[in-house]
Protein backbone atom coordinates (compact mmCIF):
# COMPACT_ATOMS: atom_id res chain seq x y z
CA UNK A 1 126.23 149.15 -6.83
CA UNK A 2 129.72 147.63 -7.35
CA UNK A 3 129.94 143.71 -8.31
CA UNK A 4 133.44 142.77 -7.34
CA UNK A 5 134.98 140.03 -9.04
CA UNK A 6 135.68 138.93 -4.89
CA UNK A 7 132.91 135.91 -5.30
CA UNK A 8 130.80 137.72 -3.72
CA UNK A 9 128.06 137.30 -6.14
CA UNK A 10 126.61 135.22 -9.51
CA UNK A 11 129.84 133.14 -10.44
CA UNK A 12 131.89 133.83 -7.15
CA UNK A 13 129.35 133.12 -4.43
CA UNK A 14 131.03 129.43 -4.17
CA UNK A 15 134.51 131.32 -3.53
CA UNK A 16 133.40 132.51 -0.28
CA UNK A 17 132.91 129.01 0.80
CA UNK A 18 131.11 128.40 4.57
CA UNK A 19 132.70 130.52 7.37
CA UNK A 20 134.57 128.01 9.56
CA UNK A 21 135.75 130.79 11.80
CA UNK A 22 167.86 169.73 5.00
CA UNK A 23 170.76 169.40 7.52
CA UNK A 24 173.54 167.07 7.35
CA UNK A 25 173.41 163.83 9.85
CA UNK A 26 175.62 161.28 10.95
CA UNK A 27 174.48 157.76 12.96
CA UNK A 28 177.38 157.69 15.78
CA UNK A 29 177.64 154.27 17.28
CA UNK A 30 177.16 154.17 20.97
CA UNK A 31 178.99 151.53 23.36
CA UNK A 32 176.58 148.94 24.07
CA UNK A 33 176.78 146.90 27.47
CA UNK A 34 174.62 144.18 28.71
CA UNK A 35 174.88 141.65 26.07
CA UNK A 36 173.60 138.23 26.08
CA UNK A 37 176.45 136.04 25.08
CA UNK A 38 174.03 133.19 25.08
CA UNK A 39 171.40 134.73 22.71
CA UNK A 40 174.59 135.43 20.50
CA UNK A 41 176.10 132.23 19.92
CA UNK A 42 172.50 130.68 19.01
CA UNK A 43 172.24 133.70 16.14
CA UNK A 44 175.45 132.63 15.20
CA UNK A 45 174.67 128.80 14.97
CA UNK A 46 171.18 129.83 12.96
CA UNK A 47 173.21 132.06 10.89
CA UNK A 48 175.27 129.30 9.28
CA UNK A 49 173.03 126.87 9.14
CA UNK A 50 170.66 129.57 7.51
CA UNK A 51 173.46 129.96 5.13
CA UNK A 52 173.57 126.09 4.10
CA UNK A 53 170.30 125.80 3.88
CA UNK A 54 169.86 128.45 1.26
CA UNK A 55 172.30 127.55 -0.91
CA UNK A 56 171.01 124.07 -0.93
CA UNK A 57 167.64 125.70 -2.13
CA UNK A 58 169.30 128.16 -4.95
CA UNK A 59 170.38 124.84 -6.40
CA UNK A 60 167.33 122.94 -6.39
CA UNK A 61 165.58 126.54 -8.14
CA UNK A 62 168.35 126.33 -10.73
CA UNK A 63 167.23 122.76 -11.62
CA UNK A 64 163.90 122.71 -11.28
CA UNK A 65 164.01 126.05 -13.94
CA UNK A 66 165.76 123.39 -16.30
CA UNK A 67 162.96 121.31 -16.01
CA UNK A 68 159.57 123.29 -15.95
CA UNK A 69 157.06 122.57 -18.64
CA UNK A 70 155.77 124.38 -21.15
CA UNK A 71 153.09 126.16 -19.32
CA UNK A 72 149.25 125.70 -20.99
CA UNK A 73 149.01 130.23 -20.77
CA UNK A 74 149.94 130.86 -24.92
CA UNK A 75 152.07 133.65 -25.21
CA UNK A 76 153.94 132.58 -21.97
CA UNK A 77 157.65 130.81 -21.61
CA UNK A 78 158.82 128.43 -19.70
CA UNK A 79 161.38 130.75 -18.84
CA UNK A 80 158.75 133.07 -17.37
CA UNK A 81 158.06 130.71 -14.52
CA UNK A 82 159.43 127.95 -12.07
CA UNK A 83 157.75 124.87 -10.09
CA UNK A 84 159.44 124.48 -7.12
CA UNK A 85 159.71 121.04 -5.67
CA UNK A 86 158.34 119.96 -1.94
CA UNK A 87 161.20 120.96 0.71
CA UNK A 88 162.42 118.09 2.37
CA UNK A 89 161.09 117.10 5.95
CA UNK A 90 163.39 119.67 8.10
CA UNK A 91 163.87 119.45 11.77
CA UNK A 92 161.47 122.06 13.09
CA UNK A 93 163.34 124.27 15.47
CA UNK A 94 163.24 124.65 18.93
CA UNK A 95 162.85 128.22 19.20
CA UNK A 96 160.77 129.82 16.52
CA UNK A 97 162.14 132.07 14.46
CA UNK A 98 160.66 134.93 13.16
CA UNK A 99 159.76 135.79 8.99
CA UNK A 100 161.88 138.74 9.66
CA UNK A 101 164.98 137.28 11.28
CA UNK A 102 164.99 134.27 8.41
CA UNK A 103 167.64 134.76 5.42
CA UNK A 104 165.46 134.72 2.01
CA UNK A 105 166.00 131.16 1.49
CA UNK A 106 164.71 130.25 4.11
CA UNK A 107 161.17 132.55 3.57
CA UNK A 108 158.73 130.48 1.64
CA UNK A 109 155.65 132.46 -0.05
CA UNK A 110 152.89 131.37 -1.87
CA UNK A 111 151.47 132.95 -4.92
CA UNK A 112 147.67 131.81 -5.47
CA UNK A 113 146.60 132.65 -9.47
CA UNK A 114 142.62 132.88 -8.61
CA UNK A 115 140.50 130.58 -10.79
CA UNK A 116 141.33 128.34 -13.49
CA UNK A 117 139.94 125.80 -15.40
CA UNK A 118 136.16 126.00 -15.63
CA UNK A 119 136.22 128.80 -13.74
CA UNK A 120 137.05 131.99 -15.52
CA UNK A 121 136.48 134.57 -13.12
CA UNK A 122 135.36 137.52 -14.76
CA UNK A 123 135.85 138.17 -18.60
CA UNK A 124 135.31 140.96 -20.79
CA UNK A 125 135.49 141.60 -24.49
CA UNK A 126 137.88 138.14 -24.60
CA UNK A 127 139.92 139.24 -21.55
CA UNK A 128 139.66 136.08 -19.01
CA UNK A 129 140.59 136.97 -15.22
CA UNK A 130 142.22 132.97 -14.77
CA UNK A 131 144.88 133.69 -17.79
CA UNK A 132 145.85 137.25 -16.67
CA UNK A 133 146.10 136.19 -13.10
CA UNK A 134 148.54 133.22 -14.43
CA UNK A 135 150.64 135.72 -15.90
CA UNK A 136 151.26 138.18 -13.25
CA UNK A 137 152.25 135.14 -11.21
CA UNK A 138 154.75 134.21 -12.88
CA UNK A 139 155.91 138.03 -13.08
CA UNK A 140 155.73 137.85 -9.00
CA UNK A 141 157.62 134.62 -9.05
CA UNK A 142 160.58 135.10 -10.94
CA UNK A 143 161.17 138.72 -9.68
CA UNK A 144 160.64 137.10 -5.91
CA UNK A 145 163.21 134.10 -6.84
CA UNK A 146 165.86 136.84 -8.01
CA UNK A 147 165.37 138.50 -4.52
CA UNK A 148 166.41 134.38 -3.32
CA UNK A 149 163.28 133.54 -2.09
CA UNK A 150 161.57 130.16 -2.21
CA UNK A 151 158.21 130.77 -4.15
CA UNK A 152 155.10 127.95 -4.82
CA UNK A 153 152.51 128.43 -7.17
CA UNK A 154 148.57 127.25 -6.33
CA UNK A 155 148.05 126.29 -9.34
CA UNK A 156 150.79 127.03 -12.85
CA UNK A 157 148.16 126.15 -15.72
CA UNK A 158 144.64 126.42 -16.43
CA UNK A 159 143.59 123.81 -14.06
CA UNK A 160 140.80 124.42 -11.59
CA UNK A 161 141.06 124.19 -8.12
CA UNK A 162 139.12 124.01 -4.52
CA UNK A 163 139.60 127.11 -2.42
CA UNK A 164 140.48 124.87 0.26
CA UNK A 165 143.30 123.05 -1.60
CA UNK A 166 144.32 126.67 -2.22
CA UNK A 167 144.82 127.64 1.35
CA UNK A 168 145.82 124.08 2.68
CA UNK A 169 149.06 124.42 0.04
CA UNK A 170 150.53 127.85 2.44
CA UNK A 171 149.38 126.42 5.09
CA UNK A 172 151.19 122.63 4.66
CA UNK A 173 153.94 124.35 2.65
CA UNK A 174 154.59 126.12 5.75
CA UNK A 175 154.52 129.40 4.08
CA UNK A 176 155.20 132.71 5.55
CA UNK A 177 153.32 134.94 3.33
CA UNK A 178 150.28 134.24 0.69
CA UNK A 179 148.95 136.35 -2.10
CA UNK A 180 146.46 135.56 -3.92
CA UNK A 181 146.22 137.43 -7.36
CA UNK A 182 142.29 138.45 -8.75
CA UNK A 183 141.33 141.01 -11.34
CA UNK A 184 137.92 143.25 -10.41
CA UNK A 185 134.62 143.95 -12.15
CA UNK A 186 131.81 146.36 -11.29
CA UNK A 187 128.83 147.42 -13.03
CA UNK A 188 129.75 151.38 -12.93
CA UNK A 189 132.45 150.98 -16.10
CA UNK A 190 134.60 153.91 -14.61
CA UNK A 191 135.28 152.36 -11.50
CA UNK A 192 139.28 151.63 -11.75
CA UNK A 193 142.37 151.30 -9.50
CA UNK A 194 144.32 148.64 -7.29
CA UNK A 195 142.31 147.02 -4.22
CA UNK A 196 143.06 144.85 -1.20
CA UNK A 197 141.50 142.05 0.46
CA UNK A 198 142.47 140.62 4.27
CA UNK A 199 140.93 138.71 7.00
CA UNK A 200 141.27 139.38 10.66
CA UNK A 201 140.22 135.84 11.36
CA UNK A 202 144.63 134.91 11.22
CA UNK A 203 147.08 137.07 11.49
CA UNK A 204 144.98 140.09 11.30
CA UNK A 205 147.60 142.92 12.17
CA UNK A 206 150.55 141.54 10.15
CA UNK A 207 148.07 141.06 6.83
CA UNK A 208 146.49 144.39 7.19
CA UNK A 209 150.51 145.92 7.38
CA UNK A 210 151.47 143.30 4.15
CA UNK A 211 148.53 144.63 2.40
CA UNK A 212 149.16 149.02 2.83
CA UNK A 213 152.54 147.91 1.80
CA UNK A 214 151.76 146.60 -1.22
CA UNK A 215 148.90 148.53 -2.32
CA UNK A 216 151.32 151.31 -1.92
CA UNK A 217 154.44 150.15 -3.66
CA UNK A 218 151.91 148.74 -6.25
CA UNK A 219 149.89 152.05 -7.03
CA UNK A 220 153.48 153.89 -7.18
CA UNK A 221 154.86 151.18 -9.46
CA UNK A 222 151.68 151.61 -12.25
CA UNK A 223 150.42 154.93 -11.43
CA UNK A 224 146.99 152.61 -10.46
CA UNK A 225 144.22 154.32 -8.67
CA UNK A 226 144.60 153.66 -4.96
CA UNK A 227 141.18 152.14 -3.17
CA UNK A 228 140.26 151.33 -0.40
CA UNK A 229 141.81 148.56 1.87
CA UNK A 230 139.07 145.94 2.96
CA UNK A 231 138.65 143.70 5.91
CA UNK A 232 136.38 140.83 4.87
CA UNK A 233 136.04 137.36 6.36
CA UNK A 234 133.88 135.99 3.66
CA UNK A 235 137.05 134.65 1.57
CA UNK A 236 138.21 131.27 2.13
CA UNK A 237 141.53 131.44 0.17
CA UNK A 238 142.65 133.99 2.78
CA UNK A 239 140.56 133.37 5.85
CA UNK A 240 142.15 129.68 6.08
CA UNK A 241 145.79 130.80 5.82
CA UNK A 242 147.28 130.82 9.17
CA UNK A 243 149.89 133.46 8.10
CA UNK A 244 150.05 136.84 7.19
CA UNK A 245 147.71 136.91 3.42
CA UNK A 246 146.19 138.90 1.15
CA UNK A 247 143.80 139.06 -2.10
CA UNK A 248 144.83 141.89 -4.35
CA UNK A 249 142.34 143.20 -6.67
CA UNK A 250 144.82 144.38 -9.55
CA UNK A 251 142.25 146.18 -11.72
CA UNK A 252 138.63 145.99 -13.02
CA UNK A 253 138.32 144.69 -16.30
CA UNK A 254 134.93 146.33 -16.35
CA UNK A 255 136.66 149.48 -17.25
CA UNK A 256 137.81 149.17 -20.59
CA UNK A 257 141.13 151.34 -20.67
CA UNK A 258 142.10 149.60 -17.61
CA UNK A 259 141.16 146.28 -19.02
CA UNK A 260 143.83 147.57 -22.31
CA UNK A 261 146.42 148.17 -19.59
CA UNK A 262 145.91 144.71 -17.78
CA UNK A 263 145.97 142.57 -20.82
CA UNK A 264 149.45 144.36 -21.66
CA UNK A 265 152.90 142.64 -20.70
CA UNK A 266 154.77 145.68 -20.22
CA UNK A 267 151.71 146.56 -17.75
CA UNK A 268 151.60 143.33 -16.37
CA UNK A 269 155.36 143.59 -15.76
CA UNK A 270 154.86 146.74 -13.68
CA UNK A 271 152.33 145.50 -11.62
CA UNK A 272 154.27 142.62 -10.41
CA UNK A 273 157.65 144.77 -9.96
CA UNK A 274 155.37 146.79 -7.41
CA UNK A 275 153.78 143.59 -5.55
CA UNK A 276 157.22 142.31 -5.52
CA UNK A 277 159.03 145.16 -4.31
CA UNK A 278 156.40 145.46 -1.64
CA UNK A 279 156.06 142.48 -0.59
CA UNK A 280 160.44 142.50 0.07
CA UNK A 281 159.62 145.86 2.16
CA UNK A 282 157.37 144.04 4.24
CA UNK A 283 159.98 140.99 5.16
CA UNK A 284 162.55 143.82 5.22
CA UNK A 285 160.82 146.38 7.69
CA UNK A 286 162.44 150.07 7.87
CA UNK A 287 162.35 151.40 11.54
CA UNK A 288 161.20 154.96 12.48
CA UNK A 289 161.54 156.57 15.77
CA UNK A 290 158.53 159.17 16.25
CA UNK A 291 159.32 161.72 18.41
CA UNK A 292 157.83 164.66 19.87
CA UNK A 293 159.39 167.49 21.49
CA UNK A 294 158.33 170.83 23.92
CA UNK A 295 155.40 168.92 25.61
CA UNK A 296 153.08 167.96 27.77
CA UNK A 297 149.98 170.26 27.47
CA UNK A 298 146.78 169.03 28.51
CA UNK A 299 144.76 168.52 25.39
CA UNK A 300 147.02 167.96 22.54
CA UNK A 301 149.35 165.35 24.23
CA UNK A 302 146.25 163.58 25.43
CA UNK A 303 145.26 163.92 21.65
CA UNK A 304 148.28 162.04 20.44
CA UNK A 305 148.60 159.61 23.42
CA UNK A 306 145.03 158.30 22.58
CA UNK A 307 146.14 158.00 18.74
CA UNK A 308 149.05 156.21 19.57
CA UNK A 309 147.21 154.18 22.35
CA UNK A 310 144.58 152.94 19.84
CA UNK A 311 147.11 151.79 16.93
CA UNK A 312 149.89 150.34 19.75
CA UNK A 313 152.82 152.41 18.55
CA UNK A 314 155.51 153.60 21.71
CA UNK A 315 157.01 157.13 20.91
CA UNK A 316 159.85 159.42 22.82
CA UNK A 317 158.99 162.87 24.01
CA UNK A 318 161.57 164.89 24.87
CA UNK A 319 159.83 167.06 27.60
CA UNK A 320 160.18 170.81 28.63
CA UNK A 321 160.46 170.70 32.36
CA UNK A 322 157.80 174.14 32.68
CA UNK A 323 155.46 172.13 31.16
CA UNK A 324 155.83 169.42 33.20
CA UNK A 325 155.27 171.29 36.33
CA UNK A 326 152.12 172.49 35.03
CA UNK A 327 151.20 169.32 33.69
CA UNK A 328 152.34 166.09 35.40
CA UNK A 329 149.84 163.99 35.18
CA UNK A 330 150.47 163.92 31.72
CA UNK A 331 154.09 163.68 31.91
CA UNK A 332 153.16 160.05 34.10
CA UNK A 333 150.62 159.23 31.59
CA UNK A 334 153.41 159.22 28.84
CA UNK A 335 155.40 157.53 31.16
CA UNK A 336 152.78 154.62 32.11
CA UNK A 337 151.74 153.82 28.85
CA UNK A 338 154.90 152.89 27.88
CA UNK A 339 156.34 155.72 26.02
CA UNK A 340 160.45 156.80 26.17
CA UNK A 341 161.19 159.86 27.81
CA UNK A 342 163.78 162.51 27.27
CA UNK A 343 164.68 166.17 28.37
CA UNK A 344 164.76 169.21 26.14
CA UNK A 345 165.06 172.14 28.81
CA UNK A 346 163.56 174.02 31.51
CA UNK A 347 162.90 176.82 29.62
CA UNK A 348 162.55 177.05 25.64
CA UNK A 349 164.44 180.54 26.47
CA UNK A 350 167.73 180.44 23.57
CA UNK A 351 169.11 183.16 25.15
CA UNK A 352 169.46 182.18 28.61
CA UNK A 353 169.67 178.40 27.88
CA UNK A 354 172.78 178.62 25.74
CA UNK A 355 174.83 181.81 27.32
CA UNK A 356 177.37 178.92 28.40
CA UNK A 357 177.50 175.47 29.43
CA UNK A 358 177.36 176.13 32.74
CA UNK A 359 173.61 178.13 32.26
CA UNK A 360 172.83 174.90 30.17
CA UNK A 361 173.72 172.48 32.99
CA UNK A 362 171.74 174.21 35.30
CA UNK A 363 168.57 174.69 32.72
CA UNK A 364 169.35 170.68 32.28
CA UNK A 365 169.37 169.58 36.14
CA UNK A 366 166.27 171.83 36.69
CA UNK A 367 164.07 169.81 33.84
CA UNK A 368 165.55 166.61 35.24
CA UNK A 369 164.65 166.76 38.26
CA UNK A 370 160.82 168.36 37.15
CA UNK A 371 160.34 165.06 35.33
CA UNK A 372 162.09 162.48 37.51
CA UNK A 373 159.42 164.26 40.50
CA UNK A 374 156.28 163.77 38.06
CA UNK A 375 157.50 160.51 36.70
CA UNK A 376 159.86 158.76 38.89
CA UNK A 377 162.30 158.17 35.59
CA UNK A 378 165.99 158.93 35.76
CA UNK A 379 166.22 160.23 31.87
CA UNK A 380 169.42 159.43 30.04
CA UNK A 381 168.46 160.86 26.71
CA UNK A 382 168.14 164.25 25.79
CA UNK A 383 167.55 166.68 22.38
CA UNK A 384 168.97 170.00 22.17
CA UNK A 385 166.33 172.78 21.98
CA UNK A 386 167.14 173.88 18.38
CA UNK A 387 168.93 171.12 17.14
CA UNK A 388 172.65 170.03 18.67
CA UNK A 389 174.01 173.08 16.25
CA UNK A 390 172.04 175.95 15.47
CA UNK A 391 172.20 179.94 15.50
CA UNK A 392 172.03 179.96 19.21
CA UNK A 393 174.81 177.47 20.90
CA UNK A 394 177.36 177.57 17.97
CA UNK A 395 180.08 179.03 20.52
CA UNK A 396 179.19 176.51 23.10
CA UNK A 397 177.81 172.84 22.08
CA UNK A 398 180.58 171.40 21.26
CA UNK A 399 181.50 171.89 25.60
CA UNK A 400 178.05 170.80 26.29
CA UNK A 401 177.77 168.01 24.14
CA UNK A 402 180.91 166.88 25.57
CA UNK A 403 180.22 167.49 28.92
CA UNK A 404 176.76 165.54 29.40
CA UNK A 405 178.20 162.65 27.18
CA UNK A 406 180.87 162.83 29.80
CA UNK A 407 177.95 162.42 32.60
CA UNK A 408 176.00 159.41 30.57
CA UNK A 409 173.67 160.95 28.80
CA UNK A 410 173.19 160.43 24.79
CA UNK A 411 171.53 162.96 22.57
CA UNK A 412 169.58 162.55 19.43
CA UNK A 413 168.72 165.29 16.69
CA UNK A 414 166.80 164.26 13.88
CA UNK A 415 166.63 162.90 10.23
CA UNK A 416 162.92 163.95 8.97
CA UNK A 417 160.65 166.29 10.35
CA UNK A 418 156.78 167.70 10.07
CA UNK A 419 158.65 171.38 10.17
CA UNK A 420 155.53 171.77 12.19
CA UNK A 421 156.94 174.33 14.90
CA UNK A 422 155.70 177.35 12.44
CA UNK A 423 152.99 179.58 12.49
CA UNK A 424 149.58 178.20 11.36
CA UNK A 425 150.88 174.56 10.24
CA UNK A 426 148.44 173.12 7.74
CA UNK A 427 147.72 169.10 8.18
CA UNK A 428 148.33 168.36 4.21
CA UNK A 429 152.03 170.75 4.29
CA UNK A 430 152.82 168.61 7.43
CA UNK A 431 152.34 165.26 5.86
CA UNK A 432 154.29 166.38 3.01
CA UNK A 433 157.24 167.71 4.83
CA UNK A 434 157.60 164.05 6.71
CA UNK A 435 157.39 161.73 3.77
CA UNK A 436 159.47 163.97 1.58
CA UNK A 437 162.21 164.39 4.04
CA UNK A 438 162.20 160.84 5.00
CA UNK A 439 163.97 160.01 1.85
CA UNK A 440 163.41 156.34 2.08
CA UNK A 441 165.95 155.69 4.46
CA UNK A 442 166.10 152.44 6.31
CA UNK A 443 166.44 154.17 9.87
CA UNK A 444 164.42 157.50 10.30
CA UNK A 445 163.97 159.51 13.48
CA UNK A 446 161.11 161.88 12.79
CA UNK A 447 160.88 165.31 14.36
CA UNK A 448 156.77 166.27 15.37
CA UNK A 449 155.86 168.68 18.37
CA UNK A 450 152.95 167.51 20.93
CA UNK A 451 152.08 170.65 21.84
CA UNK A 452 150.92 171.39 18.13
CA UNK A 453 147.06 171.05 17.96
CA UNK A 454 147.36 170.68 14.08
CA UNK A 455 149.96 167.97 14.15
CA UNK A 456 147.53 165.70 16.76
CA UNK A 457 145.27 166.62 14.15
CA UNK A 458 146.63 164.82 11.55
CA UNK A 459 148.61 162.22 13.15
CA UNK A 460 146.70 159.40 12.08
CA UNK A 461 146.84 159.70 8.17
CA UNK A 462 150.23 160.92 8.79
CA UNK A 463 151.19 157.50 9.98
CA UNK A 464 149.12 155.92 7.41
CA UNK A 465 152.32 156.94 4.72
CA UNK A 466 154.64 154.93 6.36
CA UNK A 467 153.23 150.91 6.49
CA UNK A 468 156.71 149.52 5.45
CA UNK A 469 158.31 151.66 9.09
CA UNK A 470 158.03 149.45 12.36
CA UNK A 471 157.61 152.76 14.90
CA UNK A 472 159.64 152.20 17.47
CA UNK A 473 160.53 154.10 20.79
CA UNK A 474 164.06 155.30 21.43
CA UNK A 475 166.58 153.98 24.07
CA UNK A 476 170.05 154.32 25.28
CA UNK A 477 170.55 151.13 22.90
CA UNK A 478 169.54 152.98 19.83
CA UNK A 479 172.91 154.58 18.32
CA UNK A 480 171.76 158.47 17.81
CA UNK A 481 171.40 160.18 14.61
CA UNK A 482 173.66 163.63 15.59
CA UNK A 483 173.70 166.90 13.36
């Protein structure tokens, strides 16, 4: 049986404390109407004063880096961290403003170094957990204060300190994120890797997202095992924080050639380059637009609806109006629970479909009015079956495209796909082809089919790869990605 070094046992059973509760794309901008001139002005107002603010904060950093002491860690600079002062008493706005519409001066995290003083944490062969936490800190920190952030420190020597004074700092600092750093032990000596630590009890969503994040941008940054991600309401230092939090087991020090790599700067240095980098991917969130096209059918739909019921994600499917006919209480199920709909066709028949615009108006009309008679929805967005330029419409799209942009409707192609309209898909080639055609990219329409029992299949660990993505639905206010 595993002893983590979570104070769950022998010295950490006080840290629990009592439980108090490959085609070329272009994005075309679309005219937008509607705007709210109100809403604008007041972004504008925060905007500047976001602006001052900052810069008033950049300056206090610089000085306050003048000034640190020499920190108590040996082998550690004053250069490799910085105190940063109280904020001054700020009048609290009116209308809250969320982490992810703040500038970076404005976003204040707190880095919690577990233990200290008396309290080691867990040690082997001369390794203590308090010092090596220290250090990564102040890795964390001064990458994090490059990025323009405001950053605070629990603790920035080898002082010892209550779990609740821990918490109560990100929660009085006013803090929008909190990490607390630990290092692992376990009686099996090849247990290894990167684990993560959140409570439901605040928060619970938002830490859960902040933790895959960094657990993944951590693990790609050292090359780390990846375990598991744990819900646990026993901890105090994260349980009390009212915002989003996590404890990140960095390694075990139980396993001696992890225990060489953590006591290592360059190692050290790598791990907090991934905690950093994923903690700015969380306060910078990356939007994808799932979509799914050539549905409804009766079971696999269902299938996906259910997955994305469960995890509260809104899709677009882009339906085929046969299939609607034979299945529309499915097409009003996608429609009720919130989803975006589209057309792709009638008929998924090339031939007939792109012969000339005219037979593609006509295929059009036909699926519109399938859906609007199952659904009640006037659709304004549409996909091309094929893509908007493929082997079968090459003498024609550019007429079509023209004429139903002419008639108000928008059409989006695609920027990543599952390639998972092929014979015999396998779940693992699937999950591959998305994340490697993603590319990273900040905006990412996705390309999946419904109607694909294996893609239903492995939906769920499919959307497990993308934690720093917000899914999103499309709408006529999304400007299209167009082949």
């Amino acid at each position: 049986m595993r002893r983590s070094g979570l104070y769950l046992g022998g010295l950490y059973v006080e840290y629990a404390g009592e439980y108090n509760h490959s085609v070329e794309w272009r994005e075309k901008p679309v005219g937008k109407t509607g705007k709210n001139i109100a809403v604008f002005l007041l972004a504008a107002v925060l905007a500047v004063v976001s602006v001052n603010s900052a810069a008033g904060r950049v300056r206090k950093i610089r000085a306050t880096a003048e000034e640190a002491p020499e920190t108590a860690v040996a082998g550690v600079s004053k250069e490799s961290f910085t105190l940063i002062p109280q904020r001054e008493q700020e009048p609290v706005p009116t209308i809250p403003i969320s982490v992810f519409d703040k500038a970076p001066g404005d976003i204040v995290i707190v880095l919690d170094p577990g233990h200290g003083g008396m309290d080691e944490g867990c040690a082997r062969e001369g390794v203590e957990e308090k010092e090596l936490n220290l250090r990564i800190v102040y890795q964390i920190q001064r990458k994090l204060l490059e990025k323009g952030y405001q950053v605070r420190l629990t603790r920035s020597a080898d002082t010892e300190l209550a779990l609740e004074d821990r918490a109560k700092t990100a929660n009085e600092a006013g803090a929008d994120l909190c990490i607390s750093i630990h290092q692992n032990a376990s009686d099996e000596r090849a247990a290894e890797g990167i684990e993560i630590w959140y409570s439901g009890q605040n928060q619970a969503d938002e830490s859960k997202r902040l933790s895959e994040i960094i657990r993944k941008y951590a693990v790609q940054a050292t090359g780390a095992a990846s375990r598991e991600l744990i819900e646990n309401e026993e901890l105090h230092v994260i349980r009390e924080c009212t915002m989003p939090s996590c404890l990140i087991e960095t390694g075990f020090l139980s396993n001696p050639a992890e225990r060489t790599r953590l006591a290592s700067p360059a190692y050290q240095e790598q791990l907090a380059e991934g905690i950093a980098a994923g903690i700015e991917a969380y306060l910078n969130p990356k939007t994808m637009y799932l979509t799914f096209d050539d549905g409804p059918s009766e079971e696999n739909t269902a299938h996906v609806l259910d997955i994305l019921k469960a995890r509260n994600i809104k899709a677009t499917f882009f339906l085929v109006g046969e299939n609607v006919e034979k299945h529309p209480e499915m097409a009003k199920r996608i429609a009720q629970e919130g989803h975006t709909i589209g057309i792709h066709c009638y008929s998924h028949d090339y031939k007939a479909l792109y012969q000339s615009a005219e037979s593609y108006l006509a295929d059009f009309e036909k699926a519109r009015e399938a859906v609007k008679a199952a659904t009640g929805i006037e659709v304004k967005l549409f996909r091309f079956p094929g893509g908007s330029i493929n082997n079968h419409n090459k003498g024609v799209y550019q007429q079509i495209a023209q004429e139903m942009e002419g008639r108000g409707y928008i059409y989006y192609d695609w920027n990543a796909s599952l390639e998972d309209a092929v014979s015999n898909p396998k779940a693992e080639t699937l999950i591959k082809n998305a994340v490697s055609s993603t590319l990273g990219r900040k905006k990412i329409i996705l390309l999946a089919h419904d109607v694909v029992e294996e893609t239903g299949d492995c939906l769920e660990e499919l959307l497990d790869q993308f934690p720093e993505y917000q899914m999103e639905p499309l709408s006529e206010e999304v400007d299209p990605i167009q082949f």
